[in-house]
PDB file of N, CA and C in Angstrom:
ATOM      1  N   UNK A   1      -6.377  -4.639 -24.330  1.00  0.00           N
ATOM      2  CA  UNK A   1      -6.647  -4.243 -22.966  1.00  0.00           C
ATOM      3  C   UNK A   1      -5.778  -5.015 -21.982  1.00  0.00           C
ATOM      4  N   UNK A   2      -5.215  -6.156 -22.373  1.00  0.00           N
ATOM      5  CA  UNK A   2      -4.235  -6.762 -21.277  1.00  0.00           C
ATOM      6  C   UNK A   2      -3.105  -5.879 -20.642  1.00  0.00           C
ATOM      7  N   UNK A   3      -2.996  -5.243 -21.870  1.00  0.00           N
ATOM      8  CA  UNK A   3      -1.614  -4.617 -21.030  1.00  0.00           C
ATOM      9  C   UNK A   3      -2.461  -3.843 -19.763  1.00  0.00           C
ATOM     10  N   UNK A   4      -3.150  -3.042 -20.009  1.00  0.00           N
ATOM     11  CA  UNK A   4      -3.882  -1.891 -19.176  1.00  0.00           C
ATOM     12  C   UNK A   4      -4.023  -3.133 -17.911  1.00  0.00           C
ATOM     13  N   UNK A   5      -4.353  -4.494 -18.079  1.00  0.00           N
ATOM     14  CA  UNK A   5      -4.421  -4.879 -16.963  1.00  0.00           C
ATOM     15  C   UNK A   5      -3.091  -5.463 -16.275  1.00  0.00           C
ATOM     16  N   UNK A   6      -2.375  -5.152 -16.660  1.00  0.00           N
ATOM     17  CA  UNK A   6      -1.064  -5.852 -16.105  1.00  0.00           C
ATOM     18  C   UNK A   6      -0.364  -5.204 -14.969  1.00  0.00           C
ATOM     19  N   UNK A   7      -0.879  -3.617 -14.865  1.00  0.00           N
ATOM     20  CA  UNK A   7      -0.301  -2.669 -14.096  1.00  0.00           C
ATOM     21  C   UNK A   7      -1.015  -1.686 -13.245  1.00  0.00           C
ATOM     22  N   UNK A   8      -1.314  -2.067 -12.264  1.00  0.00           N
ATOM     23  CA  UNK A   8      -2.594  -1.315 -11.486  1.00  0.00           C
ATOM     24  C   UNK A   8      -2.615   0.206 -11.492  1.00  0.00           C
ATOM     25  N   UNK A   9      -1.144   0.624 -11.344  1.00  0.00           N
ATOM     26  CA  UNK A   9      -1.443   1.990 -12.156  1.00  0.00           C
ATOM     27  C   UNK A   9      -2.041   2.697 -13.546  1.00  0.00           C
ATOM     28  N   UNK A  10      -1.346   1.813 -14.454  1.00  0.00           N
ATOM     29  CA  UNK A  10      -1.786   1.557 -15.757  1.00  0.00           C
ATOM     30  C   UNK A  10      -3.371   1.680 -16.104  1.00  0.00           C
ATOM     31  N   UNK A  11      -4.083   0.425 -15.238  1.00  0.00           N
ATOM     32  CA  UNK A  11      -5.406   0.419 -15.256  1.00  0.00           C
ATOM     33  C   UNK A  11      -6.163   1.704 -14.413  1.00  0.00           C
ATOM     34  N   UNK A  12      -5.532   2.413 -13.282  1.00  0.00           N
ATOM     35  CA  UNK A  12      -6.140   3.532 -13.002  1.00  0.00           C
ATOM     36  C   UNK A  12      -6.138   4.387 -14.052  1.00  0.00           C
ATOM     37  N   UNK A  13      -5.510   4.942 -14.927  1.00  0.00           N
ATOM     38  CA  UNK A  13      -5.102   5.787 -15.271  1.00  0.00           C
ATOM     39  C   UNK A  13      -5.674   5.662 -16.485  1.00  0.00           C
ATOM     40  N   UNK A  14      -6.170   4.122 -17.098  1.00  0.00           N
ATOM     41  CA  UNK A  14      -7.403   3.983 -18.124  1.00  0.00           C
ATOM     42  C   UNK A  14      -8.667   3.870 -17.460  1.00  0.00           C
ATOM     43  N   UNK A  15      -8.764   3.663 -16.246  1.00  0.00           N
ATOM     44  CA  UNK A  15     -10.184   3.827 -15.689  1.00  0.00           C
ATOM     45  C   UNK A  15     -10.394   5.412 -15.722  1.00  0.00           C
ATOM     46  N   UNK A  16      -9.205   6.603 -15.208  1.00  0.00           N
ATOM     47  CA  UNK A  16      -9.658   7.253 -15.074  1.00  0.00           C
ATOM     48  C   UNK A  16      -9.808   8.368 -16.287  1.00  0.00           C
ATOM     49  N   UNK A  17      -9.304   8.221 -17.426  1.00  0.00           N
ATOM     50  CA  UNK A  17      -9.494   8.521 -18.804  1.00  0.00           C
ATOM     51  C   UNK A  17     -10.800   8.204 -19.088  1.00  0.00           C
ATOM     52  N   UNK A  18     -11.610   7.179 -18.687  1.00  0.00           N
ATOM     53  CA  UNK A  18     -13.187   6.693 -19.369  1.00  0.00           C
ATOM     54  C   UNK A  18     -13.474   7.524 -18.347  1.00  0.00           C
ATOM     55  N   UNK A  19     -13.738   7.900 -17.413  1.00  0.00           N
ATOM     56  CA  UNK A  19     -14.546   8.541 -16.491  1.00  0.00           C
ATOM     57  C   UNK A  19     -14.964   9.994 -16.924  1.00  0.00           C
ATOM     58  N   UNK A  20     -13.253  10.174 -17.410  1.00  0.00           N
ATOM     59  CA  UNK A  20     -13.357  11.897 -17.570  1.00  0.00           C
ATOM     60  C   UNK A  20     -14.091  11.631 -19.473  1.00  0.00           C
ATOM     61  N   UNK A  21     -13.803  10.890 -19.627  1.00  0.00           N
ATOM     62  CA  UNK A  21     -14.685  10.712 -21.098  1.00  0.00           C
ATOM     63  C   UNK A  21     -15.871  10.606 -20.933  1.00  0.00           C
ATOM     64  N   UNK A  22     -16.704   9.878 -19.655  1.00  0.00           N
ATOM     65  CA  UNK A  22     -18.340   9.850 -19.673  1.00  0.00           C
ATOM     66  C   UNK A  22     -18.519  10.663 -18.718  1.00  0.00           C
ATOM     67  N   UNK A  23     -17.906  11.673 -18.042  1.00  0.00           N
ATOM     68  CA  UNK A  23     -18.625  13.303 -18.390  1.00  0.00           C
ATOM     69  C   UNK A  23     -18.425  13.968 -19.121  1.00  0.00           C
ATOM     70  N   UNK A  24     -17.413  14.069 -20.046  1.00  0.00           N
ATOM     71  CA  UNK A  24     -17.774  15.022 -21.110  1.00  0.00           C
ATOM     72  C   UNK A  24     -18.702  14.493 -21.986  1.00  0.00           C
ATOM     73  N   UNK A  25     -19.413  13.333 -21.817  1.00  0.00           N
ATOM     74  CA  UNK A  25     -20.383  12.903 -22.192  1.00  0.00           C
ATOM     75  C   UNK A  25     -22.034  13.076 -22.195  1.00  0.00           C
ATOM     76  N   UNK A  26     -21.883  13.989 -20.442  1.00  0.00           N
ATOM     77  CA  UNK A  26     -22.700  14.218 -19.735  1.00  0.00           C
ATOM     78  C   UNK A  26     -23.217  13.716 -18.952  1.00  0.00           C
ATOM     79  N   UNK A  27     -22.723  11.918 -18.897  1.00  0.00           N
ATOM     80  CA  UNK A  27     -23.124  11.604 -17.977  1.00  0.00           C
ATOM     81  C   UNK A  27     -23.116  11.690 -16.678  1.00  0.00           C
ATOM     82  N   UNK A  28     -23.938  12.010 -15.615  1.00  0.00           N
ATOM     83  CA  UNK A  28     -23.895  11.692 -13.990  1.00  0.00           C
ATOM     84  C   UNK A  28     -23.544  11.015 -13.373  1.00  0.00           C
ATOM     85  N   UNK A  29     -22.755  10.821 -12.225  1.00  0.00           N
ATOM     86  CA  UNK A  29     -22.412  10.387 -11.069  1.00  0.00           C
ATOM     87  C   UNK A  29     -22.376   8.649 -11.203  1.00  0.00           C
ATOM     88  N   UNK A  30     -24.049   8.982 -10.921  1.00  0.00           N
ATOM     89  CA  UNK A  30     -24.746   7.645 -10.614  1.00  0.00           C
ATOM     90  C   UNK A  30     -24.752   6.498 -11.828  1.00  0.00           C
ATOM     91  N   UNK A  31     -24.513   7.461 -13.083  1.00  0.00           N
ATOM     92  CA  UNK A  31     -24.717   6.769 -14.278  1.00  0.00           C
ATOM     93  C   UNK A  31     -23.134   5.886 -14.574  1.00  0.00           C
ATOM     94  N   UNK A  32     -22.275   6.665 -13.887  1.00  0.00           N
ATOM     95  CA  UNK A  32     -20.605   6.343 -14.228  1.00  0.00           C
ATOM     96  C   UNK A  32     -20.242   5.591 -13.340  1.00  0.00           C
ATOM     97  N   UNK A  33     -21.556   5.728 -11.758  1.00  0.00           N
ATOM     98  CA  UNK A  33     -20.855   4.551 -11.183  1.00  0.00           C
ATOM     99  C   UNK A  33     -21.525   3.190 -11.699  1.00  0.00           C
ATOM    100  N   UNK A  34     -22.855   3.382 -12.030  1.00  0.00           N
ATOM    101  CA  UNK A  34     -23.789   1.875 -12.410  1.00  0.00           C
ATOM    102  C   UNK A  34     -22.826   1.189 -13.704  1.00  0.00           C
ATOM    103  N   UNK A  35     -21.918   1.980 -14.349  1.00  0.00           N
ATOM    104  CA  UNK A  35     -21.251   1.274 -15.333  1.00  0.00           C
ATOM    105  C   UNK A  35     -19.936   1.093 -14.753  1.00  0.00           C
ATOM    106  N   UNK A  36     -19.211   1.488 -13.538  1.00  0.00           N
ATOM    107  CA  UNK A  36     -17.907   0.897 -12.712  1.00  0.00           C
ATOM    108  C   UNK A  36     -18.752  -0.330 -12.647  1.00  0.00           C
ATOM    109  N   UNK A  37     -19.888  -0.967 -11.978  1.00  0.00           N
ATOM    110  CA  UNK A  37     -19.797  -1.509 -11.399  1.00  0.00           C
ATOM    111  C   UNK A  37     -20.842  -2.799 -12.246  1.00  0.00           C
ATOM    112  N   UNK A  38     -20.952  -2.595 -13.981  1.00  0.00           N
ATOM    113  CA  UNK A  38     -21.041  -3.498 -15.098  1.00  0.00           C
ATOM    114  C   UNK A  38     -19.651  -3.995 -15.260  1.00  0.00           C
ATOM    115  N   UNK A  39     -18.616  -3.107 -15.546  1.00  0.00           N
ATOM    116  CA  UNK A  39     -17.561  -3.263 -15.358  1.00  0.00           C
ATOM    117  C   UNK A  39     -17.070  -4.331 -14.410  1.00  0.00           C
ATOM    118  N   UNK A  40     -16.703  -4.177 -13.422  1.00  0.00           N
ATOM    119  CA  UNK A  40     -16.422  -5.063 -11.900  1.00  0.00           C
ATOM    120  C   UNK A  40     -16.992  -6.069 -12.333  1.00  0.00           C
ATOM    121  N   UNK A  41     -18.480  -6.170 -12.686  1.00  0.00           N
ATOM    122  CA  UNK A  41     -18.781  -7.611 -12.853  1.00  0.00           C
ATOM    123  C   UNK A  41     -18.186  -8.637 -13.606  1.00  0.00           C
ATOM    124  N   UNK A  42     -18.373  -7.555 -15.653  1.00  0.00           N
ATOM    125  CA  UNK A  42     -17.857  -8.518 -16.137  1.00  0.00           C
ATOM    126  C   UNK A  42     -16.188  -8.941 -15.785  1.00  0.00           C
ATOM    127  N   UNK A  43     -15.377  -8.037 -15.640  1.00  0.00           N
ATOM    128  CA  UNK A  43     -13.607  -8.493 -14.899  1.00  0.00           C
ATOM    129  C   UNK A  43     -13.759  -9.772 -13.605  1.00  0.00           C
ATOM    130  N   UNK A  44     -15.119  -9.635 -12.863  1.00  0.00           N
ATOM    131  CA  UNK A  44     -15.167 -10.379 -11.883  1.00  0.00           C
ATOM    132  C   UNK A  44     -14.912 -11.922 -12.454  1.00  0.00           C
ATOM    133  N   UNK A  45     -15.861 -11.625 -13.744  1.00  0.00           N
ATOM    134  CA  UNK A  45     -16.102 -13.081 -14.449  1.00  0.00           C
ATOM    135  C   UNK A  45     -15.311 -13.769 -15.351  1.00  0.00           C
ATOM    136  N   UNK A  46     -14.657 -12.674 -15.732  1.00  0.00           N
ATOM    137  CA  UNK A  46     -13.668 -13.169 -16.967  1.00  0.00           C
ATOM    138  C   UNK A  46     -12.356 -12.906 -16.906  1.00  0.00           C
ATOM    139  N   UNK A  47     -11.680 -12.302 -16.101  1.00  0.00           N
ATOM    140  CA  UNK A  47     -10.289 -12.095 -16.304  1.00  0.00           C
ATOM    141  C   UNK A  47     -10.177 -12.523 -14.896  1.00  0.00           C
ATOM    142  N   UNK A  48      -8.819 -12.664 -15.056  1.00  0.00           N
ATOM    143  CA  UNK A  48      -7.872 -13.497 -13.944  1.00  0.00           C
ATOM    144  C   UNK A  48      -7.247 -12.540 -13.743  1.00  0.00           C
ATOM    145  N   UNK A  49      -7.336 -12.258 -12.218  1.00  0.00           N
ATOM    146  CA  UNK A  49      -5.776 -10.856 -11.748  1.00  0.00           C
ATOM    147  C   UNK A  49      -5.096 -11.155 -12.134  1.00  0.00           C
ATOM    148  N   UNK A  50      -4.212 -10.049 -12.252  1.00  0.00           N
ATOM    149  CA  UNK A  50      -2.724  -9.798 -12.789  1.00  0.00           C
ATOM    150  C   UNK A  50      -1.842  -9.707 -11.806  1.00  0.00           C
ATOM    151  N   UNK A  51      -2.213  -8.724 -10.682  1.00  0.00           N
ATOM    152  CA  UNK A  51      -1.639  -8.362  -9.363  1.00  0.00           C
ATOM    153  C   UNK A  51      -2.049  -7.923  -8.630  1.00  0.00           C
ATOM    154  N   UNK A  52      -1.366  -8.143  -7.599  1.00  0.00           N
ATOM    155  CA  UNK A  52      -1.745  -8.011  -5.648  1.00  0.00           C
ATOM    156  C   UNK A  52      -2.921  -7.410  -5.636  1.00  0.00           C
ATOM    157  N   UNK A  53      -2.889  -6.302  -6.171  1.00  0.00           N
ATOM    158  CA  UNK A  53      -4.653  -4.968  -5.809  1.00  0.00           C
ATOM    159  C   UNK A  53      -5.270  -5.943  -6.557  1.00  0.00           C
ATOM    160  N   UNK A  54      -5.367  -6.157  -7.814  1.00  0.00           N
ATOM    161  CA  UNK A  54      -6.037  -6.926  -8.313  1.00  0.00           C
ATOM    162  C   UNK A  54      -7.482  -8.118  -7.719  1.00  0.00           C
ATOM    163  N   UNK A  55      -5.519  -8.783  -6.967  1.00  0.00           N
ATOM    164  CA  UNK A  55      -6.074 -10.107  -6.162  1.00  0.00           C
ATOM    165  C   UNK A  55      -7.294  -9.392  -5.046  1.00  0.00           C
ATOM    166  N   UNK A  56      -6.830  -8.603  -4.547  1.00  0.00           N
ATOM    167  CA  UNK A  56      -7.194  -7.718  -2.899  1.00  0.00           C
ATOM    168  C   UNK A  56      -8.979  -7.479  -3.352  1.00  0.00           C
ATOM    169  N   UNK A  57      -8.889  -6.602  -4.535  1.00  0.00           N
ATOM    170  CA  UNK A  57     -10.368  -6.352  -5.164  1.00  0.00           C
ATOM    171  C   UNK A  57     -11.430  -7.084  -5.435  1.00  0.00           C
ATOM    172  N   UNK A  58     -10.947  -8.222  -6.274  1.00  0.00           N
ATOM    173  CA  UNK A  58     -11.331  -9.238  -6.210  1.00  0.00           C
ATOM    174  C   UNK A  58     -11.877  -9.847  -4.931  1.00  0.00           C
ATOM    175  N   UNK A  59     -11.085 -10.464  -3.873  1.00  0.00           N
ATOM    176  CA  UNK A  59     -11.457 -10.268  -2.709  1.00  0.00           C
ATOM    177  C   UNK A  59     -12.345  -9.735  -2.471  1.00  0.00           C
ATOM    178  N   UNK A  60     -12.411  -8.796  -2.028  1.00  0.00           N
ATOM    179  CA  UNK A  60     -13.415  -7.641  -1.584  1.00  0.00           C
ATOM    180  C   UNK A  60     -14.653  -7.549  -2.795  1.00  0.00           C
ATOM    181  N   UNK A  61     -14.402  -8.193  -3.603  1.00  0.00           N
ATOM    182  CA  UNK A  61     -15.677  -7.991  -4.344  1.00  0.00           C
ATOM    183  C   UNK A  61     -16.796  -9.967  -4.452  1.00  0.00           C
ATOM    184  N   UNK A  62     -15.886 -10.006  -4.378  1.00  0.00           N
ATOM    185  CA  UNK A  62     -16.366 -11.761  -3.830  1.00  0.00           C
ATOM    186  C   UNK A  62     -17.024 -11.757  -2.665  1.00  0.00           C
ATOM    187  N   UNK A  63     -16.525 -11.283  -1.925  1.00  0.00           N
ATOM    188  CA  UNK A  63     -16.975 -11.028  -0.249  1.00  0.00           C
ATOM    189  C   UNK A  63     -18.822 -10.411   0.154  1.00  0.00           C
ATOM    190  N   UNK A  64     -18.557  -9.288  -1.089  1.00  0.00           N
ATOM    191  CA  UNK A  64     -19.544  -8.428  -1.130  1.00  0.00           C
ATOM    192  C   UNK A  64     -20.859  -8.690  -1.324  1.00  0.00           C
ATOM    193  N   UNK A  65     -21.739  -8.068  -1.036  1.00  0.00           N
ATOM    194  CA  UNK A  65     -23.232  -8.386  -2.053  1.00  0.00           C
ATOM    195  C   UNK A  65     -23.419  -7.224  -3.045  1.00  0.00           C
ATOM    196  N   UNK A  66     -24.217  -7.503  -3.505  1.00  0.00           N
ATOM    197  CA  UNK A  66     -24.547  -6.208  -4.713  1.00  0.00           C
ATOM    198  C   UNK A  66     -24.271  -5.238  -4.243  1.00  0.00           C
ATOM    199  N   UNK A  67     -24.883  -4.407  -2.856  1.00  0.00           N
ATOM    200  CA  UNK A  67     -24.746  -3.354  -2.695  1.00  0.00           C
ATOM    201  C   UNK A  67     -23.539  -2.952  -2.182  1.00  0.00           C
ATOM    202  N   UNK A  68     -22.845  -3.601  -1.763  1.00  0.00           N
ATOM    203  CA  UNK A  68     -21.119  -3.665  -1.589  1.00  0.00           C
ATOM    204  C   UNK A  68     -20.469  -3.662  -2.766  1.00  0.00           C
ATOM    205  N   UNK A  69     -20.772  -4.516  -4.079  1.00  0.00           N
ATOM    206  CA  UNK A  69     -20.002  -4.395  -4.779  1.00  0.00           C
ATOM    207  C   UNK A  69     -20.586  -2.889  -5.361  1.00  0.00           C
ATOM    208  N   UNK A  70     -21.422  -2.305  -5.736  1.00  0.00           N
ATOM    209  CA  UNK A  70     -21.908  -1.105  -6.067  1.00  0.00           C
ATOM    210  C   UNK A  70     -21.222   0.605  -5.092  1.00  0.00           C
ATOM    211  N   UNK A  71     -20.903  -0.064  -4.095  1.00  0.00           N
ATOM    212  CA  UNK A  71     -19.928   1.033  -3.235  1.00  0.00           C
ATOM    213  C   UNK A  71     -18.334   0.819  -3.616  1.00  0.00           C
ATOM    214  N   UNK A  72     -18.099  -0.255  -3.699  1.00  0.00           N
ATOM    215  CA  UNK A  72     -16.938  -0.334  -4.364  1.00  0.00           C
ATOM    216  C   UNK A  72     -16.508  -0.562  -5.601  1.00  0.00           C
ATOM    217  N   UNK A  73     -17.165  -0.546  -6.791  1.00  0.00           N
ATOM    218  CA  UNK A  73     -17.117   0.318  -7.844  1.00  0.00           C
ATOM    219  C   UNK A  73     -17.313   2.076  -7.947  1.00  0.00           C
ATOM    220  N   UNK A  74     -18.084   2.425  -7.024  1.00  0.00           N
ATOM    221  CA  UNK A  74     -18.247   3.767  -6.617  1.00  0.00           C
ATOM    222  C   UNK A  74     -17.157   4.209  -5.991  1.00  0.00           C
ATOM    223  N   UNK A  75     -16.456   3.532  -4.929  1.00  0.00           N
ATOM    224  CA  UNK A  75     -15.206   4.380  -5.061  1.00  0.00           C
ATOM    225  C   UNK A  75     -13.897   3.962  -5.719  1.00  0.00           C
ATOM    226  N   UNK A  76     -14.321   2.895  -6.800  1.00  0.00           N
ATOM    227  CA  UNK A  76     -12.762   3.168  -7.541  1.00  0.00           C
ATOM    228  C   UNK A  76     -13.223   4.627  -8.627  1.00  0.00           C
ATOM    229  N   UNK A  77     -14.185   4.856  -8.795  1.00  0.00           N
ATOM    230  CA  UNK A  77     -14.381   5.855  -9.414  1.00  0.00           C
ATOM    231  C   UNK A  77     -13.627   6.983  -8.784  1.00  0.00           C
ATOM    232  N   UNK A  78     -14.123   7.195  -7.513  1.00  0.00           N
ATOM    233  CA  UNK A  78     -13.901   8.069  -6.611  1.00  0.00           C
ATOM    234  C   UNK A  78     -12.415   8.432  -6.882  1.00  0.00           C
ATOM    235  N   UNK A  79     -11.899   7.244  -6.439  1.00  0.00           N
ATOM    236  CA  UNK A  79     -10.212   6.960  -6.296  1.00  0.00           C
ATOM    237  C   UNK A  79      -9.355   7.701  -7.127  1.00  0.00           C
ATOM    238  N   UNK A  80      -9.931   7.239  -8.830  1.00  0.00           N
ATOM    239  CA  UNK A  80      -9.698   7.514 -10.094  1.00  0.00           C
ATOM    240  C   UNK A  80      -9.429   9.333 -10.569  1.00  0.00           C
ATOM    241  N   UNK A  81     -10.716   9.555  -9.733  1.00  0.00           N
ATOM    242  CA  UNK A  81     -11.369  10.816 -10.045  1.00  0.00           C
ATOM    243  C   UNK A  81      -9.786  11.953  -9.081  1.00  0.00           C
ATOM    244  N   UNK A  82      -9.369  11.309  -7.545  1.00  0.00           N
ATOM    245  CA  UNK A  82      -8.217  11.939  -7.027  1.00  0.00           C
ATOM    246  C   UNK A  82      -7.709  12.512  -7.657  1.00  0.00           C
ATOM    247  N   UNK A  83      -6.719  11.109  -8.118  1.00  0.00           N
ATOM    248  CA  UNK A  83      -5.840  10.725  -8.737  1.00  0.00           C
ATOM    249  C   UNK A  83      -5.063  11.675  -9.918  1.00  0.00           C
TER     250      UNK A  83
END
């Protein structure tokens, strides 16, 4: 998975591969964002950015409280989902 994190495109583009994988899963919305934002946590805790967005997210997720970080896992989904 490092590489996927080395390249913020890279990592969209595996975020947005699992997404389209947990609806054809069936899962809902709410269910794909409550796991963006298991996700977010554990990266919060264990990996070290790679780059700038990285750093920026981070940021913004430090900053946050739960329910901030839960909107912003919700829209990297979002983002993903554009894309």
């Amino acid at each position: 998975m490092s590489t996927v994190l080395t390249n913020f495109g890279t990592w969209k583009e595996f975020l947005s591969d699992r997404v389209q994988q947990a609806k054809s899963m069936g899962l809902n919305e709410d269910t794909i964002a409550n796991l963006a934002f298991e996700i977010g946590s554990f990266l919060d805790e264990r990996v070290d950015p790679k780059n700038e967005e990285q750093r920026t997210l981070k940021e913004l997720w430090d900053a946050g409280d739960e329910f901030e970080r839960k909107a912003l896992a919700g829209l990297m989904v979002k983002l993903v989902q554009k894309s």
